[in-house]
Structure formats: structure tokens, C-alpha cells
C-alpha atoms as a PDB file:
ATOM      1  CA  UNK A   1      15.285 -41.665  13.731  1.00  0.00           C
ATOM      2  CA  UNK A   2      12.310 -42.516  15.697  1.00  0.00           C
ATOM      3  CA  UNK A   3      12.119 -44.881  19.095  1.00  0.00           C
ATOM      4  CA  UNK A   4      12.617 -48.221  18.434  1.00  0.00           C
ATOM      5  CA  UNK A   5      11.204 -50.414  21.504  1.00  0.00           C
ATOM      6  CA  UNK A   6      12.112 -53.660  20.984  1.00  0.00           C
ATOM      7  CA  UNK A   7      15.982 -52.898  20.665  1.00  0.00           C
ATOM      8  CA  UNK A   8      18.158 -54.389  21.583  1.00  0.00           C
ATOM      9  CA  UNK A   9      16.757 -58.320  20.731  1.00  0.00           C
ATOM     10  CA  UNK A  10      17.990 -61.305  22.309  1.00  0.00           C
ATOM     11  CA  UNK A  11      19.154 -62.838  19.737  1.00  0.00           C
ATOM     12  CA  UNK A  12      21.139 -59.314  18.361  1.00  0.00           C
ATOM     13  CA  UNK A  13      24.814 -58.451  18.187  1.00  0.00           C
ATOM     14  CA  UNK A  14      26.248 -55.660  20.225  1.00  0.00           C
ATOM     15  CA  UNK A  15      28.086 -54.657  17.170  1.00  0.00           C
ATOM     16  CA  UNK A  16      24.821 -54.952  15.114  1.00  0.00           C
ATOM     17  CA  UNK A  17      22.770 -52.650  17.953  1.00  0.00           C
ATOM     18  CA  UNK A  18      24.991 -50.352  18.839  1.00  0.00           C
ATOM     19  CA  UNK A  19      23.707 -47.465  16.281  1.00  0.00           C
ATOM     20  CA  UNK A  20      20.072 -48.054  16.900  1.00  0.00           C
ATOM     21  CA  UNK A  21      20.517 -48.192  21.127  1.00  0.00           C
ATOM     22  CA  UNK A  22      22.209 -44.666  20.288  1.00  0.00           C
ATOM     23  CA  UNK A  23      19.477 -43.823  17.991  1.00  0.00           C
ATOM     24  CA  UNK A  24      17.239 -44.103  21.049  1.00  0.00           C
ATOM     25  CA  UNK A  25      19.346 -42.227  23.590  1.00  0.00           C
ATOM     26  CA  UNK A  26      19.114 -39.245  20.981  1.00  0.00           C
ATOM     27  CA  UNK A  27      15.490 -39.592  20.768  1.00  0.00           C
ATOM     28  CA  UNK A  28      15.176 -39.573  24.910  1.00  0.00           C
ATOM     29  CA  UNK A  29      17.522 -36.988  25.061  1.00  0.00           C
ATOM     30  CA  UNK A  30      15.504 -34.756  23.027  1.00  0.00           C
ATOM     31  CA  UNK A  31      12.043 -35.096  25.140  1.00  0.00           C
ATOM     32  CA  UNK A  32      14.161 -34.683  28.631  1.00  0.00           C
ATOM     33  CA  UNK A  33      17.478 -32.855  29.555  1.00  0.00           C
ATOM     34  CA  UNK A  34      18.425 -29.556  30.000  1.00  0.00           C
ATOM     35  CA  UNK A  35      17.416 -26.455  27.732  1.00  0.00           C
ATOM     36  CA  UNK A  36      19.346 -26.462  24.707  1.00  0.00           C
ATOM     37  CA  UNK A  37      20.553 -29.675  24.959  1.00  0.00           C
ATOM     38  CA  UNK A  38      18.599 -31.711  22.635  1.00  0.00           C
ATOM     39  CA  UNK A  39      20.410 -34.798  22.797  1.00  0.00           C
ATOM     40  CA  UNK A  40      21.489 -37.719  25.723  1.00  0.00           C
ATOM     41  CA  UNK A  41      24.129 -35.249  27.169  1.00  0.00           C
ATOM     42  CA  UNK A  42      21.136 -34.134  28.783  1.00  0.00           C
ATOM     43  CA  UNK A  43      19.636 -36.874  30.935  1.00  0.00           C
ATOM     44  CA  UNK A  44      20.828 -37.197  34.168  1.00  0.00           C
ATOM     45  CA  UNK A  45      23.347 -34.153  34.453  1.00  0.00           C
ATOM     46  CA  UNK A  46      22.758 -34.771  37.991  1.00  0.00           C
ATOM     47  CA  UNK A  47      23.020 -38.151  38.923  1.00  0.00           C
ATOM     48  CA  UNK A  48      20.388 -39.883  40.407  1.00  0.00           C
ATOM     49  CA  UNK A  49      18.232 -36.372  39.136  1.00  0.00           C
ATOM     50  CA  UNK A  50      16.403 -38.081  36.662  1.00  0.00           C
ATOM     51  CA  UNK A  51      15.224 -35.909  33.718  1.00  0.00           C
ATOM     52  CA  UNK A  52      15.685 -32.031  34.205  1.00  0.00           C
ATOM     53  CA  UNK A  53      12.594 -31.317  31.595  1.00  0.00           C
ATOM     54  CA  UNK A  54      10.632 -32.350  28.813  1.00  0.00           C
ATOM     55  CA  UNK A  55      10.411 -30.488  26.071  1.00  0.00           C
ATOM     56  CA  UNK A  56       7.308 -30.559  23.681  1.00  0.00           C
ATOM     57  CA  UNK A  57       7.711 -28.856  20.023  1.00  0.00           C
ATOM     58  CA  UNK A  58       5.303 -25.940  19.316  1.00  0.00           C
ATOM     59  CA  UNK A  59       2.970 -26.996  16.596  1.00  0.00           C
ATOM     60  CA  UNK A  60      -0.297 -25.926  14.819  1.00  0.00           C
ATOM     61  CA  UNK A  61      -3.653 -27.737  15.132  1.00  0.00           C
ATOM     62  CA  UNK A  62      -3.666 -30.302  17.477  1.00  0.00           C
ATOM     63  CA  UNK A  63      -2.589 -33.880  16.473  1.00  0.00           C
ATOM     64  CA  UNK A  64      -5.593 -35.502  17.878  1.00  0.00           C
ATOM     65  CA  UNK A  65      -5.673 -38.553  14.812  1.00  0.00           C
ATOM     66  CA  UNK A  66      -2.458 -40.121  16.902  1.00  0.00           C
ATOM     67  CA  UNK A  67      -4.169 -39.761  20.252  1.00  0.00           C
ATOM     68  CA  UNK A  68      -7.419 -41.934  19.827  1.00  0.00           C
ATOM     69  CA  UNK A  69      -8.943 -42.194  23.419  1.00  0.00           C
ATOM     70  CA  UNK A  70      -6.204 -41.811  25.138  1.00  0.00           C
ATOM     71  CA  UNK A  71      -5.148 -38.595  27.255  1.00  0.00           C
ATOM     72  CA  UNK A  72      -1.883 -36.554  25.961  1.00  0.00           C
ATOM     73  CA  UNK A  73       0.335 -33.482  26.412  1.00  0.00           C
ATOM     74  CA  UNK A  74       1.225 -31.275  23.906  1.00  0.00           C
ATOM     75  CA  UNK A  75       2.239 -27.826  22.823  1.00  0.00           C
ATOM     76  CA  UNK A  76       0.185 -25.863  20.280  1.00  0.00           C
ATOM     77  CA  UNK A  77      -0.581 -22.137  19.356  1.00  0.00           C
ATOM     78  CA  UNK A  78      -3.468 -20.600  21.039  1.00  0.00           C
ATOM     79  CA  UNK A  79      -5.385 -17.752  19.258  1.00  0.00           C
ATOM     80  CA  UNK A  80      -8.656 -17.020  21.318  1.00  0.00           C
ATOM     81  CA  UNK A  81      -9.872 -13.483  21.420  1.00  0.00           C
ATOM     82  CA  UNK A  82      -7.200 -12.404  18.423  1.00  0.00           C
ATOM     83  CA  UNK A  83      -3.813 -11.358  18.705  1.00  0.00           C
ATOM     84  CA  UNK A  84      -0.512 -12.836  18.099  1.00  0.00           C
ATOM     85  CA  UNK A  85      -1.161 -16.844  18.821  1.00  0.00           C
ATOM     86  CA  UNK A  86       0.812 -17.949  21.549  1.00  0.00           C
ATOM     87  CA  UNK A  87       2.668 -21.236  22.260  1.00  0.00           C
ATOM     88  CA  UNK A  88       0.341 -23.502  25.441  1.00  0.00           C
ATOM     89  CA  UNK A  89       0.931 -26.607  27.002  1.00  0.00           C
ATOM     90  CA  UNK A  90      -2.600 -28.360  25.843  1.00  0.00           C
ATOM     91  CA  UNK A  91      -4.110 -31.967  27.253  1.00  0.00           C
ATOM     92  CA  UNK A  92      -5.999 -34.101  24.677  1.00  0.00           C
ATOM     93  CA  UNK A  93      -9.113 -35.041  27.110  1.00  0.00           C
ATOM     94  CA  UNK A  94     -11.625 -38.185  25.942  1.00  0.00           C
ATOM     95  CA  UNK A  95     -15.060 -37.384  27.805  1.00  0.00           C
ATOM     96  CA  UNK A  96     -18.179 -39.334  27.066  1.00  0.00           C
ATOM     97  CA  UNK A  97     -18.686 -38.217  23.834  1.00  0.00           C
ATOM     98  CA  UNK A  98     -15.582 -36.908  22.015  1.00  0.00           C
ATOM     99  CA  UNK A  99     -12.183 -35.580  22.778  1.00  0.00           C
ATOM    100  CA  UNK A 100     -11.630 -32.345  23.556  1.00  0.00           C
ATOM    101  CA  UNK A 101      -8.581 -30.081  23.199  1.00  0.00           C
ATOM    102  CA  UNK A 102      -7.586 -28.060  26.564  1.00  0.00           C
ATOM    103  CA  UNK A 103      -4.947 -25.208  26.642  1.00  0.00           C
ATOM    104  CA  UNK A 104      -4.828 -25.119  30.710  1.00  0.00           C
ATOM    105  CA  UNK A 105      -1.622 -22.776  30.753  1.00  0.00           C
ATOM    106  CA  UNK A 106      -3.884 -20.354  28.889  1.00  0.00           C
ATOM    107  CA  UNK A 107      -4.289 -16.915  30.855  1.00  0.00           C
ATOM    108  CA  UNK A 108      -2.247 -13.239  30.603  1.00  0.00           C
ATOM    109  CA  UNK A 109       0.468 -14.300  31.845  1.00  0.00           C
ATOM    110  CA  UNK A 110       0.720 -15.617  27.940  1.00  0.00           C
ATOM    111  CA  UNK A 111       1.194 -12.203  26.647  1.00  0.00           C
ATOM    112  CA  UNK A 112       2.055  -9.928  29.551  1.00  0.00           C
ATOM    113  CA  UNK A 113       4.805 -11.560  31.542  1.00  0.00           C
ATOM    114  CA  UNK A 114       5.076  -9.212  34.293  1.00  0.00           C
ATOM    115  CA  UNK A 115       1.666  -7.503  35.502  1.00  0.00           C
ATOM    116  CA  UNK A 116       1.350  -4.108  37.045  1.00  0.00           C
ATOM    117  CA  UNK A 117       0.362  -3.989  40.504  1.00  0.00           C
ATOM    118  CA  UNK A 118      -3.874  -3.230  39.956  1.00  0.00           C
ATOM    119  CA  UNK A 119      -3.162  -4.495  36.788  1.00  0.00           C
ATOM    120  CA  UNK A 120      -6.428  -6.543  34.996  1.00  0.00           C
ATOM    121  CA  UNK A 121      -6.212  -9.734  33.750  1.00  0.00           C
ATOM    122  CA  UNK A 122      -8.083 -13.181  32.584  1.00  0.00           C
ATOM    123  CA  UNK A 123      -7.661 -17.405  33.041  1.00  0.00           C
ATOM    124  CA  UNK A 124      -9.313 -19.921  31.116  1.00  0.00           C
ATOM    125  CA  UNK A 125      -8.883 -22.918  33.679  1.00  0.00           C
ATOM    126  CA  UNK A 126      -8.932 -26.708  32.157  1.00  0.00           C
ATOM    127  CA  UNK A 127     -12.512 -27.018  33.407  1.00  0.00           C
ATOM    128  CA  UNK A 128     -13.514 -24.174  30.261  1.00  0.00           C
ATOM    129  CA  UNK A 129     -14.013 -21.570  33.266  1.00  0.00           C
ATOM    130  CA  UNK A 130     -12.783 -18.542  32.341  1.00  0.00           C
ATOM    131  CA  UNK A 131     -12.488 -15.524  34.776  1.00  0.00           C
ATOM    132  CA  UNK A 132     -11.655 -12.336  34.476  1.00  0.00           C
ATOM    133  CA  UNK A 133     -10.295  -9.621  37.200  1.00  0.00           C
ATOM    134  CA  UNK A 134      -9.672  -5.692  37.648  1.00  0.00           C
ATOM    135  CA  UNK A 135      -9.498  -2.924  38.821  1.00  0.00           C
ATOM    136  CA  UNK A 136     -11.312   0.656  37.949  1.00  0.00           C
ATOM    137  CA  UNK A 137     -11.151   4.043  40.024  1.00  0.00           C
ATOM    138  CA  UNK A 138     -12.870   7.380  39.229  1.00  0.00           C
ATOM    139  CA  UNK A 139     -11.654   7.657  35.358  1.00  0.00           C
ATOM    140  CA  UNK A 140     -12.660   6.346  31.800  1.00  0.00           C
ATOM    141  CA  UNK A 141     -15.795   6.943  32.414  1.00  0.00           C
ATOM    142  CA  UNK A 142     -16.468   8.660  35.753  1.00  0.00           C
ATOM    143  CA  UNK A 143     -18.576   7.562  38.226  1.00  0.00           C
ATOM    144  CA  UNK A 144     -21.864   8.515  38.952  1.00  0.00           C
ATOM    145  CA  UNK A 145     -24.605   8.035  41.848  1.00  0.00           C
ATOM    146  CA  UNK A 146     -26.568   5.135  40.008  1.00  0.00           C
ATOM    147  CA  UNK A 147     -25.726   2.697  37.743  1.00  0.00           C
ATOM    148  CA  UNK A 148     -22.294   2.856  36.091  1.00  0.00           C
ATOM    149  CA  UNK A 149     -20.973   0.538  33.266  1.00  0.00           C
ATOM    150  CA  UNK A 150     -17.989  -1.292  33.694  1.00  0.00           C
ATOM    151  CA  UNK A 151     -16.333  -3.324  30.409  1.00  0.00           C
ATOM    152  CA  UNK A 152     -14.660  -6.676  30.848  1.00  0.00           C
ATOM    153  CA  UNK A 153     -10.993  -6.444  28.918  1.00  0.00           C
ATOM    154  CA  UNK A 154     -11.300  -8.318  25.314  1.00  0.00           C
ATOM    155  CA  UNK A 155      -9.458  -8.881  22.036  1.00  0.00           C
ATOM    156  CA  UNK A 156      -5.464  -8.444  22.223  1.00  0.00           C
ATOM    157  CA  UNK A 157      -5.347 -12.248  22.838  1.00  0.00           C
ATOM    158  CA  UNK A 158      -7.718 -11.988  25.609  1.00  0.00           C
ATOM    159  CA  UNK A 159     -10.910 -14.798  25.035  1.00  0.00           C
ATOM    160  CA  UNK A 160     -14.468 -13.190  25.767  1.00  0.00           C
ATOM    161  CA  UNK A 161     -16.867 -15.227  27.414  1.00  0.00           C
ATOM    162  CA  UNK A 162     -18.989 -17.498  25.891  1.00  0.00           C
ATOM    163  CA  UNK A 163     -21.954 -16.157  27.067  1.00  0.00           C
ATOM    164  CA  UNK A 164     -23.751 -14.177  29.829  1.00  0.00           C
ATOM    165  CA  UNK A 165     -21.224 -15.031  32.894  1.00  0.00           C
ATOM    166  CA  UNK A 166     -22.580 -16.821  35.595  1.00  0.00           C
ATOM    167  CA  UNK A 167     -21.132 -14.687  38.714  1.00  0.00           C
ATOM    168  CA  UNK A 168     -19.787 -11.029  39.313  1.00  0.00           C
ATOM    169  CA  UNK A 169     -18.122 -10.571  42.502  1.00  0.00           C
ATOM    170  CA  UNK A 170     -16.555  -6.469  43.574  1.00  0.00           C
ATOM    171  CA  UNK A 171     -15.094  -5.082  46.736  1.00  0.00           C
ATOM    172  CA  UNK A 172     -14.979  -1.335  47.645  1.00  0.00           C
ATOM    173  CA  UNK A 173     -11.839   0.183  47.800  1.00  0.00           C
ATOM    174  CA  UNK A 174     -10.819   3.630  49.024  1.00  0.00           C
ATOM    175  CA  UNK A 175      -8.379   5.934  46.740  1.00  0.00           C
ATOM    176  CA  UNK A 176      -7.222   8.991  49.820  1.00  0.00           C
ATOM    177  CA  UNK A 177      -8.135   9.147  53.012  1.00  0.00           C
ATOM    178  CA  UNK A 178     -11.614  11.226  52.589  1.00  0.00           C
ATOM    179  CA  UNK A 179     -14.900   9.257  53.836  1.00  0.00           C
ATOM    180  CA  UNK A 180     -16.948   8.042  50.708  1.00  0.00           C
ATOM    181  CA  UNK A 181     -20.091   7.573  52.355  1.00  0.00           C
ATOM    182  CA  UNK A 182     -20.934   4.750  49.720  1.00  0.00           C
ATOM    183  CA  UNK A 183     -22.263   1.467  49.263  1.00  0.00           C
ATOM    184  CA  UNK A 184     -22.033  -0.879  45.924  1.00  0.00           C
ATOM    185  CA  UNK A 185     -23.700  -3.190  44.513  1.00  0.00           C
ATOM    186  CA  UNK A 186     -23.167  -5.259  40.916  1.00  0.00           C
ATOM    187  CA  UNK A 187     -25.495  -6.896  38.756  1.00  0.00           C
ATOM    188  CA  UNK A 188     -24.901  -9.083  35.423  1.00  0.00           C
ATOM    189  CA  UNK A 189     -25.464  -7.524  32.062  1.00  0.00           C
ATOM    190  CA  UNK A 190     -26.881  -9.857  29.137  1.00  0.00           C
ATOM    191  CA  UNK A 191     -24.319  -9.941  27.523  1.00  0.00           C
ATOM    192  CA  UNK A 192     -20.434 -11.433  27.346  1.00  0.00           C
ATOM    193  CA  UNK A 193     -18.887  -8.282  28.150  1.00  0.00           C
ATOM    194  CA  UNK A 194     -20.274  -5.270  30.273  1.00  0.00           C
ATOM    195  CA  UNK A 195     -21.910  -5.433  34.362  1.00  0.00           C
ATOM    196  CA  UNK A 196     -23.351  -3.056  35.970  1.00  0.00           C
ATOM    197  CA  UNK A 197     -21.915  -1.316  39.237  1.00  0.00           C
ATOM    198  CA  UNK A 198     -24.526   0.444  41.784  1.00  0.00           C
ATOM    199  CA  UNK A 199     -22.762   3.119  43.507  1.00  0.00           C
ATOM    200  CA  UNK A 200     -25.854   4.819  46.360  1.00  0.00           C
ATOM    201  CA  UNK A 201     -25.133   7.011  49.481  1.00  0.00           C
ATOM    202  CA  UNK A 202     -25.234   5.178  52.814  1.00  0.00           C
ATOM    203  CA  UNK A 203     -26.152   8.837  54.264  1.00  0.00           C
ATOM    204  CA  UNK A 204     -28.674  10.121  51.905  1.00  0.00           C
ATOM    205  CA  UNK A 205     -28.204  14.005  52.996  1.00  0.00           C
ATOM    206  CA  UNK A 206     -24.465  13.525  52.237  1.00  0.00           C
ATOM    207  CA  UNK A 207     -23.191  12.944  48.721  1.00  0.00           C
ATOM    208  CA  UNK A 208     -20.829  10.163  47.431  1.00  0.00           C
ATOM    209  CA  UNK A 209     -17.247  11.168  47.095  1.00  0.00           C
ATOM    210  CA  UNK A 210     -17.274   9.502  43.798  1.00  0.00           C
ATOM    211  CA  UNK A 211     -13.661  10.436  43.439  1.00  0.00           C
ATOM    212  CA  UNK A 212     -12.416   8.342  46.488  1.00  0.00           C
ATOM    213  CA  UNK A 213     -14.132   5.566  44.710  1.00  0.00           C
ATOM    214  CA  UNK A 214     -12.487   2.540  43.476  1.00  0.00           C
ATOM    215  CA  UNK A 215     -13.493  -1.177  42.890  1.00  0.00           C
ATOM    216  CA  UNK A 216     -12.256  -4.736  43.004  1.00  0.00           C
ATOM    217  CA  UNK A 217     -13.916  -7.108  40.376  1.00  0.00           C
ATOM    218  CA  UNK A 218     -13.932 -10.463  39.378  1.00  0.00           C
ATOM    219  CA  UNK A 219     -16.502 -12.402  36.766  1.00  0.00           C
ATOM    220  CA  UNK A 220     -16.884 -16.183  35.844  1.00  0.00           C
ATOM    221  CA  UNK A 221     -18.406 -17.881  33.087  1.00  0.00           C
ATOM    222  CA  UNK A 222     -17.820 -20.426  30.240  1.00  0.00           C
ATOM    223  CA  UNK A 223     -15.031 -19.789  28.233  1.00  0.00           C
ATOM    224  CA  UNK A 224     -15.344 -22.377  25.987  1.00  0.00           C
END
């Protein structure tokens, strides 16, 4: 039964109202409550708490045709970068053209619920910013003195960039207690998914302990 608003009328019997002002608890019981509890059992099991949650239904594309200009929450899968599609909390945005769709509790925390320490990982913020983080030590590929190669994480459910990335950001770490006698540097590839990591000697009669070597990373572009 759906909300009815103008119930009950002034001029309506209590005996006439009754089902449809319990038609309407149902219906507010359903969007707030307690998990589980889909019905007006679940408002207020506190008093004075007010609702404990609201609950929005997963569904497919996004119901935009009932929205119009105005801004709205709602759940819908998100499939970007492959992988099993995943239930997000979206907001139905008008800007000054159109309206546009964004999933802002999209990042890994959608498929991986508990990350590894070190562990890389991705967030598409509601702004369309999507950034990406890791990190890499001595292993798949090895370093070298020079120019290394170093792959953003993509596909799985994880977006790629919609373009070259606007920033690259890495911080020299330190795997044992052995000096490194390095320096780093990173520059931007051009492309969506690959920068470039400078590893050079900071003594140039003493070699890099390239296996002591580990990095910090972060990029930054447009995800959508």
C-alpha cells in the first residue's frame, strides 16, 4: 500500500481511517526501524530515539524519471571496472545541465571488507575524483637504478581512471635496517594506468640497496 498524505481528513471517521493510518505506519516502518524489522514495530524502539535507520532497496539502473530536478538517495548496483556489481548508496545530483548519478560509498571497502595492513586500494569520491593507493617493495618486477614501472590495480571491480591522472604522490620507505643510499622521484605516464618511479644513488660511488627499497604511492584523477 503506498503513503497516503492526506489521511486522516477532517471530515473522516476513525472507524473509516483506521486501516489506511495503519497502512502508513507500515509504509514508515519499512524506510526506518531496526534491521529486519520492516514494519512500525520498528520506529522508536527507544523512545524519544527517533528512527534507528533507513533502509533503501537495492535496485538496478537508477530511477532518475521520478526524481526530476530534485536531489535523492538511493541504492543501486555499481559495476565500474568489472566484477561482481555491488550494492552503493547513490545521490541523484541536478547540475547546470543534467542530472547526474553519484555512487559516493563507492571504494574497496565494497569488495574487500577488511584490508591487509600495506594492502592497495582505490575511492571514487562524489566529486568523480578517484584515487588510488599502494604499496610495492623489491618484487614483481625488481627494481632497478633508473626508471622502474609501477601498475595502478584495475579490473576485479576496481574503476580505472578516466584518463591520464592529474597527480602522483610516493614516499620512500625502508624494508631492514641496511642504508639504501637512494633518492626517488615519480613522473606520470600517458596513460590511465602505469607511472614511472626514479630510483638514483644519493652517493654515486655507492650502489642502491635496491632490496631495502620500498614505496608509498598515491595517484588522482577523474574517475568519471
Amino acid at each position: 500500500m503506498p503513503y497516503q498524505y492526506n489521511i486522516p481528513l477532517a471530515a473522516d471517521r476513525l472507524s473509516q481511517s483506521q486501516a489506511d493510518i495503519n497502512g502508513n505506519f507500515l509504509v514508515l516502518g519499512a524506510l526506518g526501524g531496526i534491521p529486519g524489522v520492516n514494519n512500525s514495530s520498528g520506529i522508536n524502539l527507544v523512545p524519544g530515539a527517533g528512527f534507528n535507520y533507513v533502509f533503501f532497496t537495492a535496485g538496478g539502473n537508477p530511477p532518475t524519471a521520478t526524481f526530476g530536478t530534485s536531489n535523492a538517495f538511493y541504492s543501486s548496483l555499481f559495476n565500474y571496472g568489472g566484477g561482481t556489481p555491488q550494492n552503493e548508496v547513490f545521490v541523484n545530483k541536478q547540475n547546470q545541465v543534467t542530472q547526474v548519478q553519484i555512487p559516493f560509498t563507492a571504494s574497496s571497502l565494497s569488495t574487500v571488507s577488511a584490508p591487509a595492513i600495506n594492502a592497495s586500494g582505490w575511492n571514487l569520491s562524489p566529486s568523480g575524483i578517484l584515487t588510488k593507493w599502494g604499496y610495492k617493495t623489491n618484487a614483481g618486477p625488481l627494481w632497478i637504478e633508473g626508471n622502474n614501472t609501477v601498475t595502478y590495480p584495475v579490473g576485479g571491480g576496481i574503476p580505472a581512471f578516466a584518463g591520464i591522472p592529474s597527480n602522483v604522490q610516493v614516499t620512500l620507505s625502508k624494508v631492514g635496517a641496511a642504508a639504501l643510499n637512494a633518492t626517488i622521484s615519480a613522473n606520470l605516464d600517458a596513460n590511465n594506468t602505469t607511472f614511472t618511479l626514479n630510483i638514483a644513488r644519493i652517493n654515486a660511488a655507492v650502489a642502491v640497496n635496491l632490496g631495502g627499497v620500498a614505496i608509498y604511492w598515491m595517484v588522482t584523477g577523474r574517475g568519471v
